[in-house]
C-alpha atoms as a PDB file:
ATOM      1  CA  UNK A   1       0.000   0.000   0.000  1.00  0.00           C
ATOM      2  CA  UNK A   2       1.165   3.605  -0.705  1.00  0.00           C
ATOM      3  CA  UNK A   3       1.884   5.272   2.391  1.00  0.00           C
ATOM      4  CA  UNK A   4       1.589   8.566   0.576  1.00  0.00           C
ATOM      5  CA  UNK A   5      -2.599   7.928   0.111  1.00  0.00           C
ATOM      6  CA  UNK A   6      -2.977   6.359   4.021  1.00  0.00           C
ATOM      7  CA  UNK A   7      -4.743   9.128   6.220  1.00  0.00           C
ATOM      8  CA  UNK A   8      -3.643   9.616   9.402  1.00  0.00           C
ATOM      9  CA  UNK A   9      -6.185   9.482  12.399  1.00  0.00           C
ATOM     10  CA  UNK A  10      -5.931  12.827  12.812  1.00  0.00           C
ATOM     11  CA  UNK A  11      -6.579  13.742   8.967  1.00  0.00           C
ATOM     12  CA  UNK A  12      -9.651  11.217   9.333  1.00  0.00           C
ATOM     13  CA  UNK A  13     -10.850  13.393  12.312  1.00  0.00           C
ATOM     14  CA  UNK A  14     -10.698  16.666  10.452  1.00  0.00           C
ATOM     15  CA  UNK A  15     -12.702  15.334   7.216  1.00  0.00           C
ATOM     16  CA  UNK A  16     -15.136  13.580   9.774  1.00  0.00           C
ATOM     17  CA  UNK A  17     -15.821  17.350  11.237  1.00  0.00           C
ATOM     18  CA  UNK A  18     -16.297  18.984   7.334  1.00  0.00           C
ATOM     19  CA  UNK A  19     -20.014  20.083   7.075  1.00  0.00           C
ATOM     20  CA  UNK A  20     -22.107  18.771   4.178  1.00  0.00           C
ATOM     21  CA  UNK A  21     -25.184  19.044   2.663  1.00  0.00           C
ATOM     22  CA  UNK A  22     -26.756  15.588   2.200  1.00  0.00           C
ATOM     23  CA  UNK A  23     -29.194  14.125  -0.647  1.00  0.00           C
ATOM     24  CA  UNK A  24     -30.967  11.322  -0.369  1.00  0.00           C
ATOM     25  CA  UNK A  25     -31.237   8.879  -2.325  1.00  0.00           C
ATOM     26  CA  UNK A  26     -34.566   8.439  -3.214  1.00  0.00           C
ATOM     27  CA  UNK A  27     -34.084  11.496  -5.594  1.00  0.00           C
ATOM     28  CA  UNK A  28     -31.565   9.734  -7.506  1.00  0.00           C
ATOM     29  CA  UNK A  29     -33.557   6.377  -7.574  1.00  0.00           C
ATOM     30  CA  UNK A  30     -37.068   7.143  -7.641  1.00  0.00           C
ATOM     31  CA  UNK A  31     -38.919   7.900 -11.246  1.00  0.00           C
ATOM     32  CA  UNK A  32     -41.302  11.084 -10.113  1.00  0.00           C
ATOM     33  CA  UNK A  33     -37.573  12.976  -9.443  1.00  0.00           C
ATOM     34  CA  UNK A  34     -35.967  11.952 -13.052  1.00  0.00           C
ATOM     35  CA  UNK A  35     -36.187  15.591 -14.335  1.00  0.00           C
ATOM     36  CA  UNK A  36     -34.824  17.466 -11.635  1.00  0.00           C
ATOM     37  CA  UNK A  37     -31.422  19.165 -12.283  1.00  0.00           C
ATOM     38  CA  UNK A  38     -28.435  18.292 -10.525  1.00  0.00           C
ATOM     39  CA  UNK A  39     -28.467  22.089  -9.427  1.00  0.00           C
ATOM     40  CA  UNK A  40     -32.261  21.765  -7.545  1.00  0.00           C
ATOM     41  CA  UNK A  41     -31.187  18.669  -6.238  1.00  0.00           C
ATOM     42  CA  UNK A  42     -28.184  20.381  -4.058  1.00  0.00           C
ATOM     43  CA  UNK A  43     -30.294  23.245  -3.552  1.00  0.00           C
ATOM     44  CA  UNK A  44     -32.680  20.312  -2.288  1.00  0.00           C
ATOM     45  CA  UNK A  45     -29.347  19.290   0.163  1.00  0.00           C
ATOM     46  CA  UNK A  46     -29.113  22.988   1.651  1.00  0.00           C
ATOM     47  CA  UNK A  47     -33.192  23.396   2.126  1.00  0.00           C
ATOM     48  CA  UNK A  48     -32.758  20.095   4.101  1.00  0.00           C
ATOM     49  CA  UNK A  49     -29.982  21.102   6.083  1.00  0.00           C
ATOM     50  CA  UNK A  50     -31.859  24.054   6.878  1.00  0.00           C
ATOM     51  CA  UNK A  51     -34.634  22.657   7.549  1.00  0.00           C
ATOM     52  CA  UNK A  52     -32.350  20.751  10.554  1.00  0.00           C
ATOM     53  CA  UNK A  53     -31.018  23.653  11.361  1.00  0.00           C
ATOM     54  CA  UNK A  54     -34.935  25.371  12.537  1.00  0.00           C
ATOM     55  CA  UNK A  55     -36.209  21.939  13.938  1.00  0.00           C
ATOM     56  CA  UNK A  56     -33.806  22.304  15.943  1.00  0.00           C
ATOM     57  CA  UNK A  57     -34.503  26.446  16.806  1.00  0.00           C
ATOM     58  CA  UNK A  58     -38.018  25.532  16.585  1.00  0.00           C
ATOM     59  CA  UNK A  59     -38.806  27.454  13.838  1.00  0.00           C
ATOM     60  CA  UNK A  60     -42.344  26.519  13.190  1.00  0.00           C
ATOM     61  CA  UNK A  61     -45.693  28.173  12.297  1.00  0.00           C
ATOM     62  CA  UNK A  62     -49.250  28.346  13.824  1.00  0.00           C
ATOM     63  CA  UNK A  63     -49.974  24.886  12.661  1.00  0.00           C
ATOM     64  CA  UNK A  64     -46.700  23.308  14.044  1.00  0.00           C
ATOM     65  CA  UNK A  65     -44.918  22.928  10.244  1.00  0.00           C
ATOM     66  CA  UNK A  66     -41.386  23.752  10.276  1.00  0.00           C
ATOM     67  CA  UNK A  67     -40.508  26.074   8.140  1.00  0.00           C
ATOM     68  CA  UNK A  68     -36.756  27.550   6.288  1.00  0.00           C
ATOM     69  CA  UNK A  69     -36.340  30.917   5.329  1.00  0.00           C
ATOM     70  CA  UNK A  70     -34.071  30.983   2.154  1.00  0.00           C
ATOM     71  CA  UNK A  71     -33.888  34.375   0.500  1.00  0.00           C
ATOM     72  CA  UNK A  72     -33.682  34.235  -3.498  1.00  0.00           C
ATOM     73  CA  UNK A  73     -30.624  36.239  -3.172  1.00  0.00           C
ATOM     74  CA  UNK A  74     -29.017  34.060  -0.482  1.00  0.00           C
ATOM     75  CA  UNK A  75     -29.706  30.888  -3.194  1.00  0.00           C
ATOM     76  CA  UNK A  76     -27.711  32.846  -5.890  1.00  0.00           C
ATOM     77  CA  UNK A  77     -24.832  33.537  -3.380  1.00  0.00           C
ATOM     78  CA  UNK A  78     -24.544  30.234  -2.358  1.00  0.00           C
ATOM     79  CA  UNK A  79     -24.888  28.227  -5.994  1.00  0.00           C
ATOM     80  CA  UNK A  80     -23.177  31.153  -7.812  1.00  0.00           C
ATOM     81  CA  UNK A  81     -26.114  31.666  -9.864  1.00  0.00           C
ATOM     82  CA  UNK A  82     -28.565  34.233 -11.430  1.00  0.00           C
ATOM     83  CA  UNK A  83     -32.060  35.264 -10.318  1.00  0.00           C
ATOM     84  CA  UNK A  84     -33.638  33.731 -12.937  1.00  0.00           C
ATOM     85  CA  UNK A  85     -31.930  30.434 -12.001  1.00  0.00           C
ATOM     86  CA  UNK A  86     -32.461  30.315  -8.568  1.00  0.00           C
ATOM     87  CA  UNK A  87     -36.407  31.399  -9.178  1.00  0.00           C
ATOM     88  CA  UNK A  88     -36.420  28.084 -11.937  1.00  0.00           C
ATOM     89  CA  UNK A  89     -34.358  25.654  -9.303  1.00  0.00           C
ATOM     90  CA  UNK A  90     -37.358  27.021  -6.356  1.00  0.00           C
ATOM     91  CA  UNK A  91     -40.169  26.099  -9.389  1.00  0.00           C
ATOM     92  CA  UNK A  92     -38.094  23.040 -10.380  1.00  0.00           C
ATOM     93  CA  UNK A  93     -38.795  21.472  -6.366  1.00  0.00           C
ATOM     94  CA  UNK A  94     -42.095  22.545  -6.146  1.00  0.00           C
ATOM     95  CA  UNK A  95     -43.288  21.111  -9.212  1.00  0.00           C
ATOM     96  CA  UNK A  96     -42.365  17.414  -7.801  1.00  0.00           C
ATOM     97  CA  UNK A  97     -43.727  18.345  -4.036  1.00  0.00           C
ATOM     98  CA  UNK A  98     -40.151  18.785  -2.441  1.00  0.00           C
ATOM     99  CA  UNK A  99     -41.475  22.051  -0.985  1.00  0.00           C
ATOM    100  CA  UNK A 100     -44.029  25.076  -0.814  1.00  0.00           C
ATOM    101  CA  UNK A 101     -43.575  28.234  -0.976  1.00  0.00           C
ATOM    102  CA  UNK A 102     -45.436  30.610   1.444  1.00  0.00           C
ATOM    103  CA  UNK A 103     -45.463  34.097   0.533  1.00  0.00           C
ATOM    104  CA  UNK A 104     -45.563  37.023   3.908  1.00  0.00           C
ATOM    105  CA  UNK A 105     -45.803  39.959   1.751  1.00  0.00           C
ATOM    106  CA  UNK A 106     -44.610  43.653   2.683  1.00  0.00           C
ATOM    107  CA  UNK A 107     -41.141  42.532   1.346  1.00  0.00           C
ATOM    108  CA  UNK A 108     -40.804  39.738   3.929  1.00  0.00           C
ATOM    109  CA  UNK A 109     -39.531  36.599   3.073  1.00  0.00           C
ATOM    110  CA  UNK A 110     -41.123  33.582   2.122  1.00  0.00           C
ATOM    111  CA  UNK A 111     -41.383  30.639   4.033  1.00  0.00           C
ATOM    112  CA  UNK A 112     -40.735  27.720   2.293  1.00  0.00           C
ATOM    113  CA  UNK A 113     -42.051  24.206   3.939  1.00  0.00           C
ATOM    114  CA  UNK A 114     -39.224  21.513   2.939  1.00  0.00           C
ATOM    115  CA  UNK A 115     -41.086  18.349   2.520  1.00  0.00           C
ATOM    116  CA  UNK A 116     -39.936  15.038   4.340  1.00  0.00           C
ATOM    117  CA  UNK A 117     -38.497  12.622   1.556  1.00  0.00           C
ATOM    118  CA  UNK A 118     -39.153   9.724   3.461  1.00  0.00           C
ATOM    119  CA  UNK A 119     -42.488  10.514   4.321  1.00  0.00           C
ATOM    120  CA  UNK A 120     -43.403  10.596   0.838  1.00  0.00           C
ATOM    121  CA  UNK A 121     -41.351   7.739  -0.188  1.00  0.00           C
ATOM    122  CA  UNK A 122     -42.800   5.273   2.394  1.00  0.00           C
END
């Protein structure tokens, strides 16, 4: 074996720690997701991880749905991507049910309801 490509157990530690967004599978596998672009499907990853994110800060509305906020600007920021794009990615996940949209108005953001994969896959 090379030593050169062996990690040391402190190397394994530090990619162990490295955030990442994660996909599941189903959207990969499962027929209704076939025509989703590899861009909504990582934009699918960060909703998600989001999504943890206020579970966790109980981020929820009157009916007990969590909710994300996810700005169309912060979605071109973080793909590196136009409006336009990030506006057909949004349309692009809520055409196969991944999430909704809720608009506030008065130049609030909207809340957007990610949609539990396995729920729907079960």
């Amino acid at each position: 074996m090379n030593e050169e490509n062996v990690m040391t157990t402190n190397e394994m530690n530090r990619e162990e720690r490295m955030p990442f967004f994660r996909i599941p599978k189903v959207i990969l596998t499962d027929e209704k997701y076939v025509g989703l672009s590899e861009d909504a499907m990582l934009l699918y990853g960060i909703l998600l991880d989001r999504r943890s994110l206020s579970e966790r800060n109980d981020w929820r509305d009157k009916k007990g749905d969590v909710f994300v906020y996810c700005t169309l600007e912060t979605i071109q920021m973080t793909l590196r991507c136009a409006h336009q794009k990030a506006t057909k990615l949004l349309m692009e996940l809520e055409k196969v049910g991944l999430i909704r949209r809720k608009k506030q108005g008065l130049g609030r953001p909207a809340k957007i309801y990610v949609a539990d994969i396995s729920a729907l896959s079960a």
